[in-house]
C-alpha atoms as a PDB file:
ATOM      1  CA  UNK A   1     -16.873 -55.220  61.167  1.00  0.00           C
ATOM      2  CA  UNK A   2     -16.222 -52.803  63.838  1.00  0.00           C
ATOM      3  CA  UNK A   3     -18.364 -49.695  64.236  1.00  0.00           C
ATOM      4  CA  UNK A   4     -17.458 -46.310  62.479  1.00  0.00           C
ATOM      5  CA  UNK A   5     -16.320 -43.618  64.050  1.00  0.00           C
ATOM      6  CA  UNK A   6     -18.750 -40.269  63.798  1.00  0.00           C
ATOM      7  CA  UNK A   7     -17.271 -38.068  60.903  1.00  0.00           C
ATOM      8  CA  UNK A   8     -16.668 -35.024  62.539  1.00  0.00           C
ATOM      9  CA  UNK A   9     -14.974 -36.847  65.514  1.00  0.00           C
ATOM     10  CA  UNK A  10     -11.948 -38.482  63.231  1.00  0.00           C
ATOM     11  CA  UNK A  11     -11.652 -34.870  61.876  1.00  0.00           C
ATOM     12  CA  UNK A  12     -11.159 -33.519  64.726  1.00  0.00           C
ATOM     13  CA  UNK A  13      -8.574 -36.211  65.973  1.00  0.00           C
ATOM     14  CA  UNK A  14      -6.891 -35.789  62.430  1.00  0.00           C
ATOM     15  CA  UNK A  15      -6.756 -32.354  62.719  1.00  0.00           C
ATOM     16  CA  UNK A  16      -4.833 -32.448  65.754  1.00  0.00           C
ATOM     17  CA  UNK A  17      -2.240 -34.997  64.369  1.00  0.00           C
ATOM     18  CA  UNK A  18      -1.652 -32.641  61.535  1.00  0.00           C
ATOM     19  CA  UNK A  19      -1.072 -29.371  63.595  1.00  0.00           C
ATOM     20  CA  UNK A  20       0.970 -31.767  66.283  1.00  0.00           C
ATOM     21  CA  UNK A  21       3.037 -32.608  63.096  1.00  0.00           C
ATOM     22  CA  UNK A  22       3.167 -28.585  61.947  1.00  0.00           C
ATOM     23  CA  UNK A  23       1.385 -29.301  59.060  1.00  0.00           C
ATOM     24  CA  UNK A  24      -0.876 -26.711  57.757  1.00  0.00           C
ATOM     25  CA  UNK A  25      -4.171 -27.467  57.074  1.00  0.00           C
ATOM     26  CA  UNK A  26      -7.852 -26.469  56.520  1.00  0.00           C
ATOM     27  CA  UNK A  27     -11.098 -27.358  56.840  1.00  0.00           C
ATOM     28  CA  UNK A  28     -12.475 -26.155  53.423  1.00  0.00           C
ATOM     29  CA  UNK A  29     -16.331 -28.173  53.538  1.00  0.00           C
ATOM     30  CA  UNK A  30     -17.582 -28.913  56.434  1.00  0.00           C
ATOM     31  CA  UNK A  31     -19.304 -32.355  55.894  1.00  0.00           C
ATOM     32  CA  UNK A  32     -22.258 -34.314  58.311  1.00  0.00           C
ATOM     33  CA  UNK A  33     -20.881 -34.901  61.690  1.00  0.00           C
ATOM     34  CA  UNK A  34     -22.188 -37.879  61.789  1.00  0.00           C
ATOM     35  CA  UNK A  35     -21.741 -40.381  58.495  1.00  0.00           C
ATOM     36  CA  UNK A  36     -19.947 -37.280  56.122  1.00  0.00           C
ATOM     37  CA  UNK A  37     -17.342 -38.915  53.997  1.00  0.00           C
ATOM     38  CA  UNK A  38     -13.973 -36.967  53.709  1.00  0.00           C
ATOM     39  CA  UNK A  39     -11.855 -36.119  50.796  1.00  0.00           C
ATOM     40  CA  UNK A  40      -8.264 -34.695  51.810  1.00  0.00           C
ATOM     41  CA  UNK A  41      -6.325 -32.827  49.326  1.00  0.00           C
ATOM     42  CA  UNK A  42      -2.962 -32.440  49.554  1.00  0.00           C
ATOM     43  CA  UNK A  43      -1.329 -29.117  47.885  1.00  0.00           C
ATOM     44  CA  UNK A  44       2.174 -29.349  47.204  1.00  0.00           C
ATOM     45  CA  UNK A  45       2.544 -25.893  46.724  1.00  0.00           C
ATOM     46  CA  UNK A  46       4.213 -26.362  43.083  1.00  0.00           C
ATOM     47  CA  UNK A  47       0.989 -26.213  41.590  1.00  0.00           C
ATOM     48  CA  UNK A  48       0.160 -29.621  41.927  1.00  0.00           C
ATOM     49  CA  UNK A  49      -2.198 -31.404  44.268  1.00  0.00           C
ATOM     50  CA  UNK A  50      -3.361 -34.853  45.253  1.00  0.00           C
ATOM     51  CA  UNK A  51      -7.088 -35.816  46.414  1.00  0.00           C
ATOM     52  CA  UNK A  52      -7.577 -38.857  48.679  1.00  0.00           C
ATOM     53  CA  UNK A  53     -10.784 -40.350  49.446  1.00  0.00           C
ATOM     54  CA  UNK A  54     -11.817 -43.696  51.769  1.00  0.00           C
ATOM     55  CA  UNK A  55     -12.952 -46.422  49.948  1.00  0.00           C
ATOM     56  CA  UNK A  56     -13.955 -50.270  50.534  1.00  0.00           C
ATOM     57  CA  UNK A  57     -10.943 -52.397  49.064  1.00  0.00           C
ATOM     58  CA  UNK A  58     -12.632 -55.904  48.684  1.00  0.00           C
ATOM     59  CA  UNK A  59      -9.767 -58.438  48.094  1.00  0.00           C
ATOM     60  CA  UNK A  60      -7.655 -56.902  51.513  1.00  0.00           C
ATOM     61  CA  UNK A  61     -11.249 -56.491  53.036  1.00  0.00           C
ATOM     62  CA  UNK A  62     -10.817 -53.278  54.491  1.00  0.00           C
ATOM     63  CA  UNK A  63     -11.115 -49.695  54.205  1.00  0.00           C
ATOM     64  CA  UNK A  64      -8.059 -47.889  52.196  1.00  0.00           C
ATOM     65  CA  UNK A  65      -7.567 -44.405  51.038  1.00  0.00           C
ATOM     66  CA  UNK A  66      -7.397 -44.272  47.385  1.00  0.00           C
ATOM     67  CA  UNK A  67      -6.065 -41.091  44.856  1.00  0.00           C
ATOM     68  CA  UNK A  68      -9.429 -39.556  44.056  1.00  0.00           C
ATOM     69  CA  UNK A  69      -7.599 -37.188  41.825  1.00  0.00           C
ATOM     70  CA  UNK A  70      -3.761 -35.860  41.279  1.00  0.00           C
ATOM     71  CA  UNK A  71      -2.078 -33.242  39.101  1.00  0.00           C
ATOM     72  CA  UNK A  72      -2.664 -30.057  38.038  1.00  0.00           C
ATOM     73  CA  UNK A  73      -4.177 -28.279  41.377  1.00  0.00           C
ATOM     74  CA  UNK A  74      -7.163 -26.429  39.485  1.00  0.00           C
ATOM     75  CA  UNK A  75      -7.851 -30.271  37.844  1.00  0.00           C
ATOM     76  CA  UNK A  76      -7.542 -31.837  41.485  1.00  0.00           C
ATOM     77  CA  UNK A  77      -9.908 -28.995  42.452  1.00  0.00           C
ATOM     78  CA  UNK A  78     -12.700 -29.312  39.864  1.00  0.00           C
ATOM     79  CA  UNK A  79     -12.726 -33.365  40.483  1.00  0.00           C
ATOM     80  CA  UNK A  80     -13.422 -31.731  44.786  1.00  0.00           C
ATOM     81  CA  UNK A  81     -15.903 -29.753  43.266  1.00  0.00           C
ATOM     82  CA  UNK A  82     -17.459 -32.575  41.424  1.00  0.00           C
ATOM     83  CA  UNK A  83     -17.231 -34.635  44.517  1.00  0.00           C
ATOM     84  CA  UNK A  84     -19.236 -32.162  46.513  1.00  0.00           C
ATOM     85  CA  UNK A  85     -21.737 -31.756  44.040  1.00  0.00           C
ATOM     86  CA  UNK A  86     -22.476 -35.553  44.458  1.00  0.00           C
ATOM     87  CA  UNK A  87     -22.366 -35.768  47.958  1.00  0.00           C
ATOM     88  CA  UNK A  88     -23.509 -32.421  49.508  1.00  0.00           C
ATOM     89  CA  UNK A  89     -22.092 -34.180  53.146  1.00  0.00           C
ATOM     90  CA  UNK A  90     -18.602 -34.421  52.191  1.00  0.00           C
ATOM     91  CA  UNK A  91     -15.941 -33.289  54.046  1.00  0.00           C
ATOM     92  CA  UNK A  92     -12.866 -31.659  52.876  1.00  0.00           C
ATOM     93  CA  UNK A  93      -9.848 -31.336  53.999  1.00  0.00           C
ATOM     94  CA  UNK A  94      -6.751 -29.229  52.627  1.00  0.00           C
ATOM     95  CA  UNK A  95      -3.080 -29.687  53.348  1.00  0.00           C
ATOM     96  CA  UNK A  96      -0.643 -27.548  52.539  1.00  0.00           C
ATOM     97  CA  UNK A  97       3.173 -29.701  52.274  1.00  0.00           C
ATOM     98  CA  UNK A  98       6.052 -29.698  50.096  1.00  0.00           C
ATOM     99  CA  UNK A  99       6.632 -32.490  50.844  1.00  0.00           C
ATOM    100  CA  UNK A 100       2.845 -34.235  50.416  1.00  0.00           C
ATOM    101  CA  UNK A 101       2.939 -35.649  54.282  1.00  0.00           C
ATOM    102  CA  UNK A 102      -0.909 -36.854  54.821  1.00  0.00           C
ATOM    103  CA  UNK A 103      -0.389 -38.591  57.975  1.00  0.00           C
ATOM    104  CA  UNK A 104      -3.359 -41.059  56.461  1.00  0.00           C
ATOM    105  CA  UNK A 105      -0.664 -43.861  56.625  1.00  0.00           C
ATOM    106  CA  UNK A 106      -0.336 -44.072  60.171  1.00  0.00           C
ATOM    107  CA  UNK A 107      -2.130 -46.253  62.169  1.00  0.00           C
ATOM    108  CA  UNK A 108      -5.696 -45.076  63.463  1.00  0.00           C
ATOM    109  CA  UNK A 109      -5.812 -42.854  60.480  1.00  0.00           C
ATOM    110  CA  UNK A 110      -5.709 -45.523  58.000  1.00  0.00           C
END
C-alpha cells in the first residue's frame, strides 16, 4: 500500500481540477490538513443532491468513493451534518452541477 496523500493537499489539487473544468464549488468544512477525510456533495440544483465519501472496498482491494447519501438536498444535508458530528476533521466539499460532474472518476482522483 502506497502512502496517502496529506488531506488538505488532494483538496487543493481537486479544487483546481474542478475550477479548470468550470465547475463551481466550495469548501463548506474545512477538515485536518493532514489525515481529514472528505465528503463531496454534489447539488444538482433541482433540489436534489448526492454525498460521496472514500471508503476501503475489500474484494477490489482498494479505495472507492461510495454514495454516502442521495436525494432530497436538506436529507443529503442532515446525513453531512451527521457526518461532521462524528468526525469533527471532515472535510467537505460542495459542487454545484446540473449535470452532477464530480470529476472523482478520473484518474488521480479516484
Amino acid at each position: 500500500m502506497g502512502a496517502r496523500l496529506a488531506s488538505g493537499v488532494w483538496v487543493s489539487a481537486y479544487l483546481t481540477r474542478l475550477r479548470l473544468a468550470d465547475i463551481p464549488v466550495y469548501v463548506t468544512a474545512r477538515g485536518d490538513d493532514q489525515a481529514g477525510a472528505v465528503v463531496v456533495k454534489c447539488a444538482l440544483l433541482d433540489g436534489r443532491a448526492r454525498a460521496y465519501q472514500r471508503s476501503y472496498d475489500f474484494q477490489a482491494d482498494a479505495r472507492v468513493w461510495m454514495v454516502l447519501a442521495e436525494g432530497p438536498e436538506p436529507e443529503v444535508d442532515a446525513a453531512i451534518d451527521r457526518a461532521r458530528r462524528a468526525d469533527p476533521d471532515l472535510w467537505v466539499i460542495e459542487i454545484e452541477d446540473r449535470a452532477g460532474r464530480t470529476l472523482l472518476d478520473e484518474d488521480g482522483l479516484r
